[in-house]
PDB file of N, CA and C in Angstrom:
ATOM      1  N   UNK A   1      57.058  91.248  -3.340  1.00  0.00           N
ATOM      2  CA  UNK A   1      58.120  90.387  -3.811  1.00  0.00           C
ATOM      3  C   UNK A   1      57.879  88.987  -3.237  1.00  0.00           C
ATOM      4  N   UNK A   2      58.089  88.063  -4.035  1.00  0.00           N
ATOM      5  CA  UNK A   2      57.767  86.833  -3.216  1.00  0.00           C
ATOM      6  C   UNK A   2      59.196  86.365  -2.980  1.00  0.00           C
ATOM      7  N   UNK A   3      59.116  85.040  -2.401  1.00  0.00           N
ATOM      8  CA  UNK A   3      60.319  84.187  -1.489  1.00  0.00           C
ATOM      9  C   UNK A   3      61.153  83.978  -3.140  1.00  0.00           C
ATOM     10  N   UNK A   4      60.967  83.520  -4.061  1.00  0.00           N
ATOM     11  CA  UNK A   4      61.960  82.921  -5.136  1.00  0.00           C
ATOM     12  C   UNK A   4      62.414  84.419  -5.574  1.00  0.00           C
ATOM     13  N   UNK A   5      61.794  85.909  -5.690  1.00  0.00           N
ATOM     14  CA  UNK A   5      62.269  86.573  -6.391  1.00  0.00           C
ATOM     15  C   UNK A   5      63.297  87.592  -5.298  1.00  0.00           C
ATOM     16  N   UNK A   6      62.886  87.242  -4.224  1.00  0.00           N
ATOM     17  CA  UNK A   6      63.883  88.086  -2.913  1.00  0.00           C
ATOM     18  C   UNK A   6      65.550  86.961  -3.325  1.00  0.00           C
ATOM     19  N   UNK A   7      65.043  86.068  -3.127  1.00  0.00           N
ATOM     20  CA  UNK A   7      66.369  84.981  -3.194  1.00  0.00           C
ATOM     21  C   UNK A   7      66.800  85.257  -4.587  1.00  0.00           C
ATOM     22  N   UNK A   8      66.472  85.442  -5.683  1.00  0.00           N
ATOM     23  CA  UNK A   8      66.934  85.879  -6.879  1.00  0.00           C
ATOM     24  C   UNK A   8      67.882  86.980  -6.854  1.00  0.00           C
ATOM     25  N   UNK A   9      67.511  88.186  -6.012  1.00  0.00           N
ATOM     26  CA  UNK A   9      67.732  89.485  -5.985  1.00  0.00           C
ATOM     27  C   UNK A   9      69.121  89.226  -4.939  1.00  0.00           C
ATOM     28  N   UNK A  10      68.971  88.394  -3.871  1.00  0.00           N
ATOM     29  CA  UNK A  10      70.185  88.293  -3.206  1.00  0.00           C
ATOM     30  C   UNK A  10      71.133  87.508  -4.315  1.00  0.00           C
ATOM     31  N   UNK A  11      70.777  86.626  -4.209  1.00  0.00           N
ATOM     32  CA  UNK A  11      71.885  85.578  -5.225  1.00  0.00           C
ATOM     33  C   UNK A  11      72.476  86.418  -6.051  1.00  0.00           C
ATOM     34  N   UNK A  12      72.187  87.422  -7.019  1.00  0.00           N
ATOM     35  CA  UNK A  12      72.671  88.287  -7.924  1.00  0.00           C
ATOM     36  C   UNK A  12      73.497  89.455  -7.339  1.00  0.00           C
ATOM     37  N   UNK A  13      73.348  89.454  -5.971  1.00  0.00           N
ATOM     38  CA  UNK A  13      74.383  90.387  -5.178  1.00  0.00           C
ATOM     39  C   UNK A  13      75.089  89.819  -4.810  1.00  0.00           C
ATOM     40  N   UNK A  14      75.377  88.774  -3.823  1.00  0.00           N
ATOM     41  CA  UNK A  14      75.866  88.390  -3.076  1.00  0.00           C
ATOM     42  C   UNK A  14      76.257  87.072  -3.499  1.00  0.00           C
ATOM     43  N   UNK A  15      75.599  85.878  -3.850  1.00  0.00           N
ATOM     44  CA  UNK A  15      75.619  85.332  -4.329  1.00  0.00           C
ATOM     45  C   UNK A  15      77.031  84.338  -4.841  1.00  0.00           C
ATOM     46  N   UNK A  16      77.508  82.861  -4.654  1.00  0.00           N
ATOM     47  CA  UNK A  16      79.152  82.335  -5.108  1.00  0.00           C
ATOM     48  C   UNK A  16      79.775  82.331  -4.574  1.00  0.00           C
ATOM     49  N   UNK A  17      79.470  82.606  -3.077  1.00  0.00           N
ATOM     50  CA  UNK A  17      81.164  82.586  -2.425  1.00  0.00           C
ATOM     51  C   UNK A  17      80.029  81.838  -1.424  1.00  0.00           C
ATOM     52  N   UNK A  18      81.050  80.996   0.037  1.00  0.00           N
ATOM     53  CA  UNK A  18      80.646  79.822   0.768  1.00  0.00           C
ATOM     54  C   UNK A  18      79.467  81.265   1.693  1.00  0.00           C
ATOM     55  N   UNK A  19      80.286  82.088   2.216  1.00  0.00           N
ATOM     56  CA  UNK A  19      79.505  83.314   2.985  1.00  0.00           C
ATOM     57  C   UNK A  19      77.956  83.976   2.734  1.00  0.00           C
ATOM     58  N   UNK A  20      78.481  84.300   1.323  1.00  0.00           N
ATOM     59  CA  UNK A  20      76.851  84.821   0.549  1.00  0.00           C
ATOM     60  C   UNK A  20      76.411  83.548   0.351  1.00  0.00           C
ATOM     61  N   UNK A  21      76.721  82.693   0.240  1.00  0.00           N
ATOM     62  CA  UNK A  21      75.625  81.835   0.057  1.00  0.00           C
ATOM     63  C   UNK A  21      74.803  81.180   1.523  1.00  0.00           C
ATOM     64  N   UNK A  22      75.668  81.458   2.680  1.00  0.00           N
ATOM     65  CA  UNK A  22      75.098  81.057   3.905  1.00  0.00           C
ATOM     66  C   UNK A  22      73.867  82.525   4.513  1.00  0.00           C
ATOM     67  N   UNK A  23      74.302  83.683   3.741  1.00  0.00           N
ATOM     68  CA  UNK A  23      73.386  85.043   4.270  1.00  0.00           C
ATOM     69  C   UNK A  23      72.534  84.627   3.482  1.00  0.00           C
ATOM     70  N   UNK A  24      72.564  84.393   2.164  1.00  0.00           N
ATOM     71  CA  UNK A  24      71.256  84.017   0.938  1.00  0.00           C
ATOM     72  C   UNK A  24      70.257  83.046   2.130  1.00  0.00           C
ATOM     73  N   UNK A  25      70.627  81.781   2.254  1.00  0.00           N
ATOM     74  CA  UNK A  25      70.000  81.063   3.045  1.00  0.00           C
ATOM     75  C   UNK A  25      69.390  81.284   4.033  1.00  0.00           C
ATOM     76  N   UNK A  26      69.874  82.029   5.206  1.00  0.00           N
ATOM     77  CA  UNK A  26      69.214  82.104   6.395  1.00  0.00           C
ATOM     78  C   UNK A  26      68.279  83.394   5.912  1.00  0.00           C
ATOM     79  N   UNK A  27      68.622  84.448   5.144  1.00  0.00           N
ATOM     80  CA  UNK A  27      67.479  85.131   4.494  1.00  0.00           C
ATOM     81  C   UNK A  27      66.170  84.552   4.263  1.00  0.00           C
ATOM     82  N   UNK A  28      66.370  84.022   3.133  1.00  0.00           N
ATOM     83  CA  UNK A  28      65.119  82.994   2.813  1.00  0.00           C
ATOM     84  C   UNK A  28      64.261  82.314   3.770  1.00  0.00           C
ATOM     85  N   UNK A  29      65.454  81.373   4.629  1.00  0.00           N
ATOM     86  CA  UNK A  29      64.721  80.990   5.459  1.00  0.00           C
ATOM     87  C   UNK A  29      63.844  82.010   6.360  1.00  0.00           C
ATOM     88  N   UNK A  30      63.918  82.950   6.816  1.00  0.00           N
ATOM     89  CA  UNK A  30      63.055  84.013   7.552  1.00  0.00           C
ATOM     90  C   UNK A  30      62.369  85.178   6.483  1.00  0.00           C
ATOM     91  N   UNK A  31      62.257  84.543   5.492  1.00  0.00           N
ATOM     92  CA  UNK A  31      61.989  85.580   4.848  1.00  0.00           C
ATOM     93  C   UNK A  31      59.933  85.580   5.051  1.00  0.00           C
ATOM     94  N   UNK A  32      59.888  86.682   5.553  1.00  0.00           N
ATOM     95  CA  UNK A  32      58.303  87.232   5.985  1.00  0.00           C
ATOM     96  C   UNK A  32      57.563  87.310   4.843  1.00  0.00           C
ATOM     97  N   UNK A  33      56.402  86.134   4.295  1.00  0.00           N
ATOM     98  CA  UNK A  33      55.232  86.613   3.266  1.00  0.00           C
ATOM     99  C   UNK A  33      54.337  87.754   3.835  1.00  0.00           C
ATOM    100  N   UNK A  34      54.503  88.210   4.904  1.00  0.00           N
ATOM    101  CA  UNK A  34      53.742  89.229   5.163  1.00  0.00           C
ATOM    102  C   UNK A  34      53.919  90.687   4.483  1.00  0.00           C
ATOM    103  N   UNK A  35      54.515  90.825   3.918  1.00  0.00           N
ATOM    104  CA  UNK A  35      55.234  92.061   3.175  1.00  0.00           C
ATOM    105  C   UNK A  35      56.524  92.708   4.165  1.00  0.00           C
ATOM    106  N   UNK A  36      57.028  92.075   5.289  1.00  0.00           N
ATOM    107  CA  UNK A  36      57.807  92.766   6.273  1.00  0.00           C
ATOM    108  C   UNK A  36      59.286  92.009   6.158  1.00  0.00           C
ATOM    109  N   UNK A  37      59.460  91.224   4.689  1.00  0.00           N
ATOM    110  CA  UNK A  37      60.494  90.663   4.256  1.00  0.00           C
ATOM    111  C   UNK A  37      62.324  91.684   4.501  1.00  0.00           C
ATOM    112  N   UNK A  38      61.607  92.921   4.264  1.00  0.00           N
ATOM    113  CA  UNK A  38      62.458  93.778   3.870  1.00  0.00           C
ATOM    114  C   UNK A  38      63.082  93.877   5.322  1.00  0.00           C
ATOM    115  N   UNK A  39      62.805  94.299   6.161  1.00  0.00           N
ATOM    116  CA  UNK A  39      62.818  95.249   7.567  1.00  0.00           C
ATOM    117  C   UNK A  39      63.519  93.524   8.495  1.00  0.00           C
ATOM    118  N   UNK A  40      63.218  92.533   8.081  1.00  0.00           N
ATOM    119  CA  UNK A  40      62.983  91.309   8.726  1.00  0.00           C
ATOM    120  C   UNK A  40      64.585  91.014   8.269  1.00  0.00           C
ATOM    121  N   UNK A  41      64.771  91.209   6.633  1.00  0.00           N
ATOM    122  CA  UNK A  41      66.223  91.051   6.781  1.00  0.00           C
ATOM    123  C   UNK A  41      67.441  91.915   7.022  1.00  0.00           C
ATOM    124  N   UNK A  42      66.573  93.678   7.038  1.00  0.00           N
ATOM    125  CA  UNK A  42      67.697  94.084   7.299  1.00  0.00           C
ATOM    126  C   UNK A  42      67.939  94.220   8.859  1.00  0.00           C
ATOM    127  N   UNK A  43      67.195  93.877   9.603  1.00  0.00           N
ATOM    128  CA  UNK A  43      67.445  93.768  11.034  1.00  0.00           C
ATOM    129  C   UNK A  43      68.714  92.483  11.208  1.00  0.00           C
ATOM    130  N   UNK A  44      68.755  91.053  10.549  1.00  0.00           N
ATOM    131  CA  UNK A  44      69.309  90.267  10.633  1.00  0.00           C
ATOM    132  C   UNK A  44      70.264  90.652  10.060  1.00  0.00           C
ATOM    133  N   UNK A  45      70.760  91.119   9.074  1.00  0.00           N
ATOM    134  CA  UNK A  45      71.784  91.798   8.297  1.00  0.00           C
ATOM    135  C   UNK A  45      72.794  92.572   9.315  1.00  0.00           C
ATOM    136  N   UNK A  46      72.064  93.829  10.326  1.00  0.00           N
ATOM    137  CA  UNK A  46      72.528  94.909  11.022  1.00  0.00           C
ATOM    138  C   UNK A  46      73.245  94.171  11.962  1.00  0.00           C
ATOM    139  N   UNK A  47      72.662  92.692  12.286  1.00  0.00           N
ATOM    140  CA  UNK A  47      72.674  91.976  13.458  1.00  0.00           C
ATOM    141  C   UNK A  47      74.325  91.267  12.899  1.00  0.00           C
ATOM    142  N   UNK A  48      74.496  91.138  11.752  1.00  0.00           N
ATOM    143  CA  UNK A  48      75.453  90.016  11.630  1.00  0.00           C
ATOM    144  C   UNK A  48      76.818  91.248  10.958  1.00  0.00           C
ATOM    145  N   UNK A  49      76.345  92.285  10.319  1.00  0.00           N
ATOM    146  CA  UNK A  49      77.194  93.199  10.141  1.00  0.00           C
ATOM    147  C   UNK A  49      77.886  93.992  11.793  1.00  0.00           C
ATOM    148  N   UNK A  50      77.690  94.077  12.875  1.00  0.00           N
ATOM    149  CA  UNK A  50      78.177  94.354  14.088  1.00  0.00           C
ATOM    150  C   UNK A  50      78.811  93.066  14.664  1.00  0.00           C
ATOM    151  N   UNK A  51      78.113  92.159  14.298  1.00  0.00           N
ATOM    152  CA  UNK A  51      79.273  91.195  15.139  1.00  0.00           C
ATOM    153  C   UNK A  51      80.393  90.775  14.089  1.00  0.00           C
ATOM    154  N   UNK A  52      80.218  90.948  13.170  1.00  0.00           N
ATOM    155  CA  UNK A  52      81.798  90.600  12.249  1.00  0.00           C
ATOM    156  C   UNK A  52      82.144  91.864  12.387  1.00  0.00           C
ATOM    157  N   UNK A  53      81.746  93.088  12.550  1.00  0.00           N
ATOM    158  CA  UNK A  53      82.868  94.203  12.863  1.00  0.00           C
ATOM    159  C   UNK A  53      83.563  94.197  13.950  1.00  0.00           C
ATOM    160  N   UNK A  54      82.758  93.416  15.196  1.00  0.00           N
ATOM    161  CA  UNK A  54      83.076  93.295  16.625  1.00  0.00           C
ATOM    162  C   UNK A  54      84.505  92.393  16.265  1.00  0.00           C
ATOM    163  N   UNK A  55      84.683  90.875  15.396  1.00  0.00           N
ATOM    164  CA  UNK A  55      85.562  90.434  15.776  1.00  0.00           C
ATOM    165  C   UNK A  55      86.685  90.722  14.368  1.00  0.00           C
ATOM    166  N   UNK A  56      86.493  91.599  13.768  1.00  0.00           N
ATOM    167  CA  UNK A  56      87.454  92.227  12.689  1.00  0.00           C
ATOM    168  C   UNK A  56      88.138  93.260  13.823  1.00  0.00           C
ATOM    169  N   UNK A  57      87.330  93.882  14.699  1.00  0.00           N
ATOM    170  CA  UNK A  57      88.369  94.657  15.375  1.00  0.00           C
ATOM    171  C   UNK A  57      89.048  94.052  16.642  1.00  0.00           C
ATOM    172  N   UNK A  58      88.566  92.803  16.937  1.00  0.00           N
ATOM    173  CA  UNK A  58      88.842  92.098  17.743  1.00  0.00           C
ATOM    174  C   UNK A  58      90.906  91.385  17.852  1.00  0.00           C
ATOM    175  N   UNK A  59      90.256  91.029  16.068  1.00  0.00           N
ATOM    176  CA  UNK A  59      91.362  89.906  15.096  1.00  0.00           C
ATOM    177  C   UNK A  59      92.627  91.206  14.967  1.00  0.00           C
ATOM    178  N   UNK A  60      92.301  92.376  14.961  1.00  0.00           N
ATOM    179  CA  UNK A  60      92.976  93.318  14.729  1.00  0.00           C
ATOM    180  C   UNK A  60      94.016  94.372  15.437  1.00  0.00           C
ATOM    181  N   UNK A  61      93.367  93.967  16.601  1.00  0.00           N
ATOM    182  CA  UNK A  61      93.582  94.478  18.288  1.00  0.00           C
ATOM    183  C   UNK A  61      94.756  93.160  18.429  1.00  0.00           C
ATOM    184  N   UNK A  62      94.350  91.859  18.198  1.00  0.00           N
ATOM    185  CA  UNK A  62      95.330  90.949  18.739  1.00  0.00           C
ATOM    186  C   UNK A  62      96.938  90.600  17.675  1.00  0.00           C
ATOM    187  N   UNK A  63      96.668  91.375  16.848  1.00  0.00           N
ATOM    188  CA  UNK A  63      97.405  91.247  15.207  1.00  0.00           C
ATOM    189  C   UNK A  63      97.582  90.253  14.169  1.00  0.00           C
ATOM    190  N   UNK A  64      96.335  89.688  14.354  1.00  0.00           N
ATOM    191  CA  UNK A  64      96.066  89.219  13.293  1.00  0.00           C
ATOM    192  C   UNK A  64      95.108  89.553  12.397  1.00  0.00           C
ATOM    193  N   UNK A  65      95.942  89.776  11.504  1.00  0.00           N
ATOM    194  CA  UNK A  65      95.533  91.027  10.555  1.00  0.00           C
ATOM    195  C   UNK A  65      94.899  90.167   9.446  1.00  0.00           C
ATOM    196  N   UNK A  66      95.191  88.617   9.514  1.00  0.00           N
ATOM    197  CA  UNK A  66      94.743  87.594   7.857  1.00  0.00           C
ATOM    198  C   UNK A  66      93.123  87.533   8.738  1.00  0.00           C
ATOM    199  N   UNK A  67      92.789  87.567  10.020  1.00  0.00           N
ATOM    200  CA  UNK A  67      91.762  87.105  10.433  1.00  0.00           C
ATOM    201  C   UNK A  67      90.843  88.490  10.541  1.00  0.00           C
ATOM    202  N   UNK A  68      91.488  89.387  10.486  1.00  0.00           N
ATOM    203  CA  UNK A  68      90.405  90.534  10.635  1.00  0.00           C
ATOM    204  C   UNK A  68      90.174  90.758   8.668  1.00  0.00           C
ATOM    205  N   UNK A  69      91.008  90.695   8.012  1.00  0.00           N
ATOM    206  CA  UNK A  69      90.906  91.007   6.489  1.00  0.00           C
ATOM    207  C   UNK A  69      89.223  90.266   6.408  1.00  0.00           C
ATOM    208  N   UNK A  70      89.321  88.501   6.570  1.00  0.00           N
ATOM    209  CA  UNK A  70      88.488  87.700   6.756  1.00  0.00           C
ATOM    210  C   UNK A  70      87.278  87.972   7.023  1.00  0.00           C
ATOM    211  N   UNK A  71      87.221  88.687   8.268  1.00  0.00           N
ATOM    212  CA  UNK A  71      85.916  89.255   8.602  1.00  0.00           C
ATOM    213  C   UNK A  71      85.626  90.431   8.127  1.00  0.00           C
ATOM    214  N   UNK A  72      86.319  91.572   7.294  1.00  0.00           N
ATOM    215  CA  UNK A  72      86.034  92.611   6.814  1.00  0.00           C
ATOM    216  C   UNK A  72      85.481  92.101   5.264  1.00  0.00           C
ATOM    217  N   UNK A  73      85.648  91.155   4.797  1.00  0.00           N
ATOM    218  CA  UNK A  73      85.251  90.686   3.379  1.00  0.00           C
ATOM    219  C   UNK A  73      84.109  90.313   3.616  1.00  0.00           C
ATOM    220  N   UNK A  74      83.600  89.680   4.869  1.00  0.00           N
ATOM    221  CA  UNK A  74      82.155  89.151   5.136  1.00  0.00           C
ATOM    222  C   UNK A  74      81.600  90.459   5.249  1.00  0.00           C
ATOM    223  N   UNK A  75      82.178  91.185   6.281  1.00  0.00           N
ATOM    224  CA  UNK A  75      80.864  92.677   6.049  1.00  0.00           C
ATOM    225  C   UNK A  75      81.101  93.230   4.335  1.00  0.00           C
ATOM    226  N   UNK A  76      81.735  93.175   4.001  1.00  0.00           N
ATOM    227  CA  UNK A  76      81.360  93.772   3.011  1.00  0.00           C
ATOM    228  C   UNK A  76      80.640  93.238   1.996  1.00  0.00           C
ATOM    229  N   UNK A  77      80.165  91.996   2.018  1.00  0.00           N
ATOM    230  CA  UNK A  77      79.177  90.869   1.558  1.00  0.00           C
ATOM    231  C   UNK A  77      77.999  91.150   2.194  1.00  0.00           C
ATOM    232  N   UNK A  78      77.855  91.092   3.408  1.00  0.00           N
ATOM    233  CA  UNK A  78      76.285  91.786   4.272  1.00  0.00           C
ATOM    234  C   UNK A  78      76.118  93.449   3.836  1.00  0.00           C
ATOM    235  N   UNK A  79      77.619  94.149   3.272  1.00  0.00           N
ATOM    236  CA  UNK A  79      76.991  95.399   3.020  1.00  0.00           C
ATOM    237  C   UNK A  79      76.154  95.520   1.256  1.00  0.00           C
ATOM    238  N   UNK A  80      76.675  94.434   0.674  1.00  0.00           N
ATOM    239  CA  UNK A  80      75.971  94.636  -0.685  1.00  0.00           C
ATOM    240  C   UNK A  80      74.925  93.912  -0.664  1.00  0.00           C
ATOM    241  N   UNK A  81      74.944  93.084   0.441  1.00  0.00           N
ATOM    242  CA  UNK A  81      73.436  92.566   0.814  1.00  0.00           C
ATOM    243  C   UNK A  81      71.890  93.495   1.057  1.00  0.00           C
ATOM    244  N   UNK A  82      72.670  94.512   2.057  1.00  0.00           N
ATOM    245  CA  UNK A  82      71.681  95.623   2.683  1.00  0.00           C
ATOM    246  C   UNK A  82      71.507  96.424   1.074  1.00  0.00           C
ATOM    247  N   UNK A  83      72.616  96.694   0.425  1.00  0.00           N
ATOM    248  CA  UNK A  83      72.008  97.776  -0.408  1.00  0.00           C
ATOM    249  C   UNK A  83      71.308  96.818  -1.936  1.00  0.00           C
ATOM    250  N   UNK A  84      70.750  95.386  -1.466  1.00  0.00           N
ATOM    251  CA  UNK A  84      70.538  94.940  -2.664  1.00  0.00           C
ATOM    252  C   UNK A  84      68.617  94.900  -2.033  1.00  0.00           C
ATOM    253  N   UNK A  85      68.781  94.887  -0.979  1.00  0.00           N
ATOM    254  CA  UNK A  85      67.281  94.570  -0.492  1.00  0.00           C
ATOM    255  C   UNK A  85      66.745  96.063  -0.021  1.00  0.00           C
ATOM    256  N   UNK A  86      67.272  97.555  -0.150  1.00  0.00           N
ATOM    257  CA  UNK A  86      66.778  98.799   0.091  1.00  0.00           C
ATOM    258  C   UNK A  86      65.816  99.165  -1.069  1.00  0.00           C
TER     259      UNK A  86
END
């Protein structure tokens, strides 16, 4: 897969909102011509899906519940991310 057709494949998942479009980006930007594109983003993915769960349960624990919703919409943007690049 090259760099324009990985970014194609995200954009069509994720893609239109300020969030997916900041995961689209830093994707790309690290995205490995070595063929290790895949593994390269879902490590960064795993990486950014635990810390927005960290502060969804964080936002949630303190009761604010508009700020944990917030961060549960971002994982679920990194989760159609992971299953767009498997």
């Amino acid at each position: 897969m090259t760099k324009a057709e990985f970014k194609e494949v995200l954009t069509n998942a994720i893609g239109g909102t300020a969030y997916g479009d900041e995961v689209i980006a830093d994707l790309v930007e690290h995205f490995d011509e070595t063929g290790k594109y895949a593994q390269t983003a879902k490590d960064r993915l795993d990486e950014r899906k635990g810390t927005l769960e960290g502060w969804a349960k964080k936002h949630a624990a303190e009761g604010d519940a508009a700020k944990a919703a917030e961060e549960e919409a971002k994982v679920a943007i990194v989760e159609k991310a992971l299953a767009a690049i498997k």
